[in-house]
N, C-alpha and C. Protein backbone atom coordinates (compact mmCIF):
# COMPACT_ATOMS: atom_id res chain seq x y z
N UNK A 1 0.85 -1.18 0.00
CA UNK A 1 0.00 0.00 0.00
C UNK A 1 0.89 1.24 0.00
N UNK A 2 0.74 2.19 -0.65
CA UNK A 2 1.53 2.82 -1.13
C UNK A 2 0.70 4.20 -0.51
N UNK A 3 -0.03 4.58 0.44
CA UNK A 3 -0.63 5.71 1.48
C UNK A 3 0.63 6.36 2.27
N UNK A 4 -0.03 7.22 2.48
CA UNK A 4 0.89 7.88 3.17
C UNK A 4 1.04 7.86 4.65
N UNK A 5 1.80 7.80 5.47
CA UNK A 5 1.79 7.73 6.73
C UNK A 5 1.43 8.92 7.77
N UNK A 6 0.49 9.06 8.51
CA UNK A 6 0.46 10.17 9.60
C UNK A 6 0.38 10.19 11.17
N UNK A 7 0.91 11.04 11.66
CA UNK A 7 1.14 10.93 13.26
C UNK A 7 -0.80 11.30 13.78
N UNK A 8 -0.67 10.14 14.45
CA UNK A 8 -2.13 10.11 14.67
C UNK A 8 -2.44 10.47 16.26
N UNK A 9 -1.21 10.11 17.30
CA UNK A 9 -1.35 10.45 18.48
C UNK A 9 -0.04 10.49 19.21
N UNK A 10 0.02 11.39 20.16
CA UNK A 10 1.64 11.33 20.80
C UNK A 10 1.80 11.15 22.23
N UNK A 11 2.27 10.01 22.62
CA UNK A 11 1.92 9.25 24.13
C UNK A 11 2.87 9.91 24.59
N UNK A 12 3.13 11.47 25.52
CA UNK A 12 4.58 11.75 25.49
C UNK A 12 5.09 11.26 26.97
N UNK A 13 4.31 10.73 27.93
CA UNK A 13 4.41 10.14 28.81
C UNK A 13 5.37 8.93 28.58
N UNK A 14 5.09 8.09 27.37
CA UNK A 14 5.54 6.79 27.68
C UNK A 14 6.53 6.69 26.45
N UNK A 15 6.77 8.37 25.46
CA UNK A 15 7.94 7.96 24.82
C UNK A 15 7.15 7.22 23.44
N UNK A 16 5.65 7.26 23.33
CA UNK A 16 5.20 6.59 21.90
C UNK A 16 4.71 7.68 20.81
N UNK A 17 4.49 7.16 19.81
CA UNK A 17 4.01 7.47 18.85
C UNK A 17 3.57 6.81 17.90
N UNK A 18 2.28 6.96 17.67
CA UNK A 18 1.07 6.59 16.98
C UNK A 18 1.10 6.77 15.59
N UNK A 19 0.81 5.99 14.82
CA UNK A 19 1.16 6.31 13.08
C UNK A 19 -0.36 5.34 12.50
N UNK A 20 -0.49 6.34 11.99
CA UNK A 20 -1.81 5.08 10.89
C UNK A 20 -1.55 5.84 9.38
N UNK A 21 -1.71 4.62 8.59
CA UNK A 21 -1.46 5.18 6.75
C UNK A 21 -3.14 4.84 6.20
N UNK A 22 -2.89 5.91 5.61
CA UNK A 22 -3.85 6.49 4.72
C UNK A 22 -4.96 7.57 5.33
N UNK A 23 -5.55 7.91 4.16
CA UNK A 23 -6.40 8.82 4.98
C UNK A 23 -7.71 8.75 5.73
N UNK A 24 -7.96 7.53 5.63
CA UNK A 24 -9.49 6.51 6.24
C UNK A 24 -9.28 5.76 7.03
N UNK A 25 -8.30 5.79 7.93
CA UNK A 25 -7.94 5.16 9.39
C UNK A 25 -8.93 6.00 10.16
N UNK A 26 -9.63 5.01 10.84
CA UNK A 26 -10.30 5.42 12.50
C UNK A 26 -9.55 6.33 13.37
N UNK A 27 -7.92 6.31 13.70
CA UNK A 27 -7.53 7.08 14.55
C UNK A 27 -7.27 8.32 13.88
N UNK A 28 -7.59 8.49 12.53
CA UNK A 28 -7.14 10.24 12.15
C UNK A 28 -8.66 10.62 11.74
N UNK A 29 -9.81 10.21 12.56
CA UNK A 29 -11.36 11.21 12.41
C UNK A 29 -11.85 11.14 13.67
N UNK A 30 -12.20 12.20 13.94
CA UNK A 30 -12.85 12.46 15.52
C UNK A 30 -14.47 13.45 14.98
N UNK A 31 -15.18 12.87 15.86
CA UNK A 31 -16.71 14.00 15.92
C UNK A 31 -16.45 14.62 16.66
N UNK A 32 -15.76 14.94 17.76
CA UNK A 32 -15.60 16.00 18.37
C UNK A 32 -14.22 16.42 19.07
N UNK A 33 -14.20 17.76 19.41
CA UNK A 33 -12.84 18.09 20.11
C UNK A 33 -13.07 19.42 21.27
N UNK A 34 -12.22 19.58 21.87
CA UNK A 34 -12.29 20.48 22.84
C UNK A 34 -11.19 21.18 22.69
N UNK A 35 -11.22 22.24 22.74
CA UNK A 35 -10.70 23.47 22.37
C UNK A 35 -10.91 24.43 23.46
N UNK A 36 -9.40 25.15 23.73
CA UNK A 36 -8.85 26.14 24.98
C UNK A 36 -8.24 27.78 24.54
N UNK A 37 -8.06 28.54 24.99
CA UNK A 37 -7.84 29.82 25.07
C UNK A 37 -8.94 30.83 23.76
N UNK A 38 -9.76 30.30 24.12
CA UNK A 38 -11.16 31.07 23.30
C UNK A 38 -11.35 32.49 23.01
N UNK A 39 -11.19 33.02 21.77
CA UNK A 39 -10.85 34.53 21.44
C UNK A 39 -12.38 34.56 20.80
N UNK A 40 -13.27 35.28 21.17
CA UNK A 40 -14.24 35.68 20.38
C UNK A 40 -14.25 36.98 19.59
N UNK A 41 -14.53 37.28 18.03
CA UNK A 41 -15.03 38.50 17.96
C UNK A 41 -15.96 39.57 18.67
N UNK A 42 -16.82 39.10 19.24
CA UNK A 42 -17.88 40.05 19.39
C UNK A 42 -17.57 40.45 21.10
N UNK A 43 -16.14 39.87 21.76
CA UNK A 43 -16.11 40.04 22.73
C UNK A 43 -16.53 38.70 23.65
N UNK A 44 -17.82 38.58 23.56
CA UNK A 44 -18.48 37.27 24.43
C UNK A 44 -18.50 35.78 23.40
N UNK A 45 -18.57 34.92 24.12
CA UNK A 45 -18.57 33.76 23.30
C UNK A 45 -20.36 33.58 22.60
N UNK A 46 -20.36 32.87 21.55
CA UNK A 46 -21.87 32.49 21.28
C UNK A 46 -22.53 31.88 21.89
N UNK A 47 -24.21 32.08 21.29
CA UNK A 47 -24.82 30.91 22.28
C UNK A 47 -24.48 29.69 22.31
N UNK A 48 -24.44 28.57 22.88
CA UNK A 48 -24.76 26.95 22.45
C UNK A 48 -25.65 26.98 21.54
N UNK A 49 -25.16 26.40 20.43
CA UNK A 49 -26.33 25.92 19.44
C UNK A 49 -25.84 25.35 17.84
N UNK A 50 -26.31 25.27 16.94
CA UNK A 50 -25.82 24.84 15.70
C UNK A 50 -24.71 26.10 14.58
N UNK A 51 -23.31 25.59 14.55
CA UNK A 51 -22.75 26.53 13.57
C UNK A 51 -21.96 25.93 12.71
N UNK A 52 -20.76 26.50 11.74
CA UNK A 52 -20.32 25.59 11.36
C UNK A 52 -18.78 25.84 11.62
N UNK A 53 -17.78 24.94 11.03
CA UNK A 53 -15.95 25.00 11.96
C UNK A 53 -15.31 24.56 10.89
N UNK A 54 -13.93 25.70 11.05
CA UNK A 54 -13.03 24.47 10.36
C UNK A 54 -11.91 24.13 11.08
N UNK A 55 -11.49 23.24 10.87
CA UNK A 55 -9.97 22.52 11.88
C UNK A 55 -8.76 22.58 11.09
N UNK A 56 -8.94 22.89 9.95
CA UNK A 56 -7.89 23.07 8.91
C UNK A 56 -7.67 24.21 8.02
N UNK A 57 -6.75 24.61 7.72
CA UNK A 57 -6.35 25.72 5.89
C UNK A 57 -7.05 24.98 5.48
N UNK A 58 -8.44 26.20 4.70
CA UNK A 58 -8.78 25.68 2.86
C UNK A 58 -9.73 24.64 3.17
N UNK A 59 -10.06 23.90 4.39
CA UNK A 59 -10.88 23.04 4.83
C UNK A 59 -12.06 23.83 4.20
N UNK A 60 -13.05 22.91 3.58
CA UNK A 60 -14.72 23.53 3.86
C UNK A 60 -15.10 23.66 4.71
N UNK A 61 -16.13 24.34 5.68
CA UNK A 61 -16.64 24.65 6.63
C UNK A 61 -17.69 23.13 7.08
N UNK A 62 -17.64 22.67 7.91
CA UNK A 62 -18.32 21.73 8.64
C UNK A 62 -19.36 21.89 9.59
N UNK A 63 -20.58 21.76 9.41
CA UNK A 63 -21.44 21.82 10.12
C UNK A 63 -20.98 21.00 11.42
N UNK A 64 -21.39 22.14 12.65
CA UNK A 64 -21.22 21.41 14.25
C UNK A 64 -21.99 22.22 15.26
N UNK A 65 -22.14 21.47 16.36
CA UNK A 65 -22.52 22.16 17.80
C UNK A 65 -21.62 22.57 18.66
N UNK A 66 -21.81 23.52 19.18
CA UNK A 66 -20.88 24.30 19.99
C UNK A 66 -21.29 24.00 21.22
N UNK A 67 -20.36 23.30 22.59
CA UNK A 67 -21.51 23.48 23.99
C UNK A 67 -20.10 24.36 24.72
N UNK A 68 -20.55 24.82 25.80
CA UNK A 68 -19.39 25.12 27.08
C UNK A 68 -19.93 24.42 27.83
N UNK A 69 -18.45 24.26 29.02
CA UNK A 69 -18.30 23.64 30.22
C UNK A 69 -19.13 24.76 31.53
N UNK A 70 -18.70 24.43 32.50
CA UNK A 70 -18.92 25.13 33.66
C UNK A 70 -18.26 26.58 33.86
N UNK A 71 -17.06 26.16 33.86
CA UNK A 71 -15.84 27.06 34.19
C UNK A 71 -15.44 27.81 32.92
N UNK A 72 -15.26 29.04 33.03
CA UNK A 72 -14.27 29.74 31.90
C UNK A 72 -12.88 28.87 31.00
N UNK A 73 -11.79 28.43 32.01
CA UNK A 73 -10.91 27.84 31.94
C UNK A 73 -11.21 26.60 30.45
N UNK A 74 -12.43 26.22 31.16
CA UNK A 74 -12.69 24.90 29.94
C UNK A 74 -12.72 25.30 28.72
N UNK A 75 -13.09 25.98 28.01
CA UNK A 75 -13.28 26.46 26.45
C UNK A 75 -14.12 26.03 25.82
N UNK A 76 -14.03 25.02 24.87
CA UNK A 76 -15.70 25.04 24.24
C UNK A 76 -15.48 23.67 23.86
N UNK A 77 -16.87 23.01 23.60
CA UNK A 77 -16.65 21.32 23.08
C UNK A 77 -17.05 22.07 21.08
N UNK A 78 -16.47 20.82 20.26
CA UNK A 78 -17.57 20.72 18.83
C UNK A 78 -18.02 19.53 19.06
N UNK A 79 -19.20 19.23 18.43
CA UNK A 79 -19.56 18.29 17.74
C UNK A 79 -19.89 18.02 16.64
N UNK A 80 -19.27 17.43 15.76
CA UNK A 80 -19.76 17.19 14.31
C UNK A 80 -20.49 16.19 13.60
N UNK A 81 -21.69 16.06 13.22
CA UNK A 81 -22.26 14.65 12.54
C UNK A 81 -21.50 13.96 11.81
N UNK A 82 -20.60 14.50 11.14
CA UNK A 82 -19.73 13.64 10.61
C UNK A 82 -18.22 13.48 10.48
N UNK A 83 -17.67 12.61 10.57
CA UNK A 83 -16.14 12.60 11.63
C UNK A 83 -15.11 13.61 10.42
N UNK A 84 -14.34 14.36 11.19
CA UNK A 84 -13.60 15.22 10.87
C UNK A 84 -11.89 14.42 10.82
N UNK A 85 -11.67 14.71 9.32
CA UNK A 85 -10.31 14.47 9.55
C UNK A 85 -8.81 15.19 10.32
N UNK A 86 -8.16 14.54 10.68
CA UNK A 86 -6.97 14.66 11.09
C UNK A 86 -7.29 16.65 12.22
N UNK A 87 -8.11 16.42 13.10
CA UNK A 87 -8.48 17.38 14.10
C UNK A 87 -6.91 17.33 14.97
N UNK A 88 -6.30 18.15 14.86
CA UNK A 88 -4.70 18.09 15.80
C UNK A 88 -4.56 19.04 16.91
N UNK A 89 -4.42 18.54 18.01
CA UNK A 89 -4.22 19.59 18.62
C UNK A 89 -3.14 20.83 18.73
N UNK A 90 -3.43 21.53 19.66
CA UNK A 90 -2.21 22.55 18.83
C UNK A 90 -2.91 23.26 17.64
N UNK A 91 -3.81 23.03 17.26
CA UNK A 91 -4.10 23.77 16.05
C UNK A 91 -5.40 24.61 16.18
N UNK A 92 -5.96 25.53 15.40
CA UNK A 92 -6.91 26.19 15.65
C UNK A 92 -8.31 25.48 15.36
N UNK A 93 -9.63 26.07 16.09
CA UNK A 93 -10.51 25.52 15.53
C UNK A 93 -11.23 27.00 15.16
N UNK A 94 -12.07 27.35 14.38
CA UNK A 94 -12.31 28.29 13.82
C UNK A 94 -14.13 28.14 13.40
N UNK A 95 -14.71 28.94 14.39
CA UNK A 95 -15.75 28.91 14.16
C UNK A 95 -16.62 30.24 13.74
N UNK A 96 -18.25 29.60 12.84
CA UNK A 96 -18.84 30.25 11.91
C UNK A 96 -20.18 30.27 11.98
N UNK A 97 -21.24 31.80 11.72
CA UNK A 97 -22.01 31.74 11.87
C UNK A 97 -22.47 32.04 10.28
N UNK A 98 -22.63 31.21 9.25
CA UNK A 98 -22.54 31.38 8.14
C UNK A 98 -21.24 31.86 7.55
N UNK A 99 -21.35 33.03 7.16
CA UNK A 99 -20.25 34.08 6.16
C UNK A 99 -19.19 34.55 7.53
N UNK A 100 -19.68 34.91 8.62
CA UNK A 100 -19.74 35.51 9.87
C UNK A 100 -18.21 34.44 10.56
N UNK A 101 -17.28 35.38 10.62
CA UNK A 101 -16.32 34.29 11.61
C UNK A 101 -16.78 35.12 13.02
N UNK A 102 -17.22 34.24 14.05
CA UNK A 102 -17.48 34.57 15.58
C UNK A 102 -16.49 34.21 16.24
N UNK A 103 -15.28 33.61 16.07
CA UNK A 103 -13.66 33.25 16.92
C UNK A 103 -13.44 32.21 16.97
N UNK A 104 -12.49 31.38 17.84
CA UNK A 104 -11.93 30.01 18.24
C UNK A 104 -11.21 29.65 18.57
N UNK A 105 -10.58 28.87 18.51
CA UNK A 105 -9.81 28.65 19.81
C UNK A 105 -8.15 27.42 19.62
N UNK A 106 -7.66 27.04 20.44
CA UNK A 106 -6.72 26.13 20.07
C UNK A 106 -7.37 24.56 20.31
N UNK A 107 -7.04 23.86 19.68
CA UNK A 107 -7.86 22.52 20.13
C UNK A 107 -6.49 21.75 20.94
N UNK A 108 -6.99 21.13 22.09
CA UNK A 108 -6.58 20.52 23.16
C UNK A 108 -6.85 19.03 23.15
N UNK A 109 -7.99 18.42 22.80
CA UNK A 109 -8.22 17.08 22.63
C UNK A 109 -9.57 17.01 21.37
């Protein structure tokens, strides 16, 4: 098989690293992620409810749900109906109220 290989998870506790090839491995799509240091445009974060995200450059926009935790500290969950590739942490998640960017955040898990 001639796919390409990608870092799918990094155990840095135990010194591993996770690799799956191609782009339709189970460990590189997640429905959801949680995301930390939350910058909103409008100042305040949005309501909970239906918007859409991207996790990538040049990505199409993905329909998802937005919830918060309790605490400020926590940042925001997505959820997506349908599994999102290669979601990394460290990276931004970038959310949308249509045309409308409302902010986002770094994703954490």
């Amino acid at each position: 098989n001639g796919d390409a290989w990608y870092v799918a998870r990094k155990d840095v506790a135990n010194n591993t690293l996770y690799v799956a090839q191609g782009h339709e491995h189970p460990w590189l799509l997640a429905n959801q992620l949680l995301a930390m240091d939350a910058s909103w445009v409008a100042g305040n974060p949005p309501e909970s409810g239906q918007y859409s995200a991207k996790t990538r450059y040049r990505q199409s926009d993905a329909p998802c749900t937005i919830s918060f935790g309790g605490q400020e500290s926590f940042g925001f969950e997505l959820t997506f109906p349908e599994a999102q590739w290669a979601v990394t942490p460290g990276q931004s998640a970038v959310l949308y109220d249509g045309d409308v960017c409302l902010g986002g955040g770094i994703i954490a898990a």
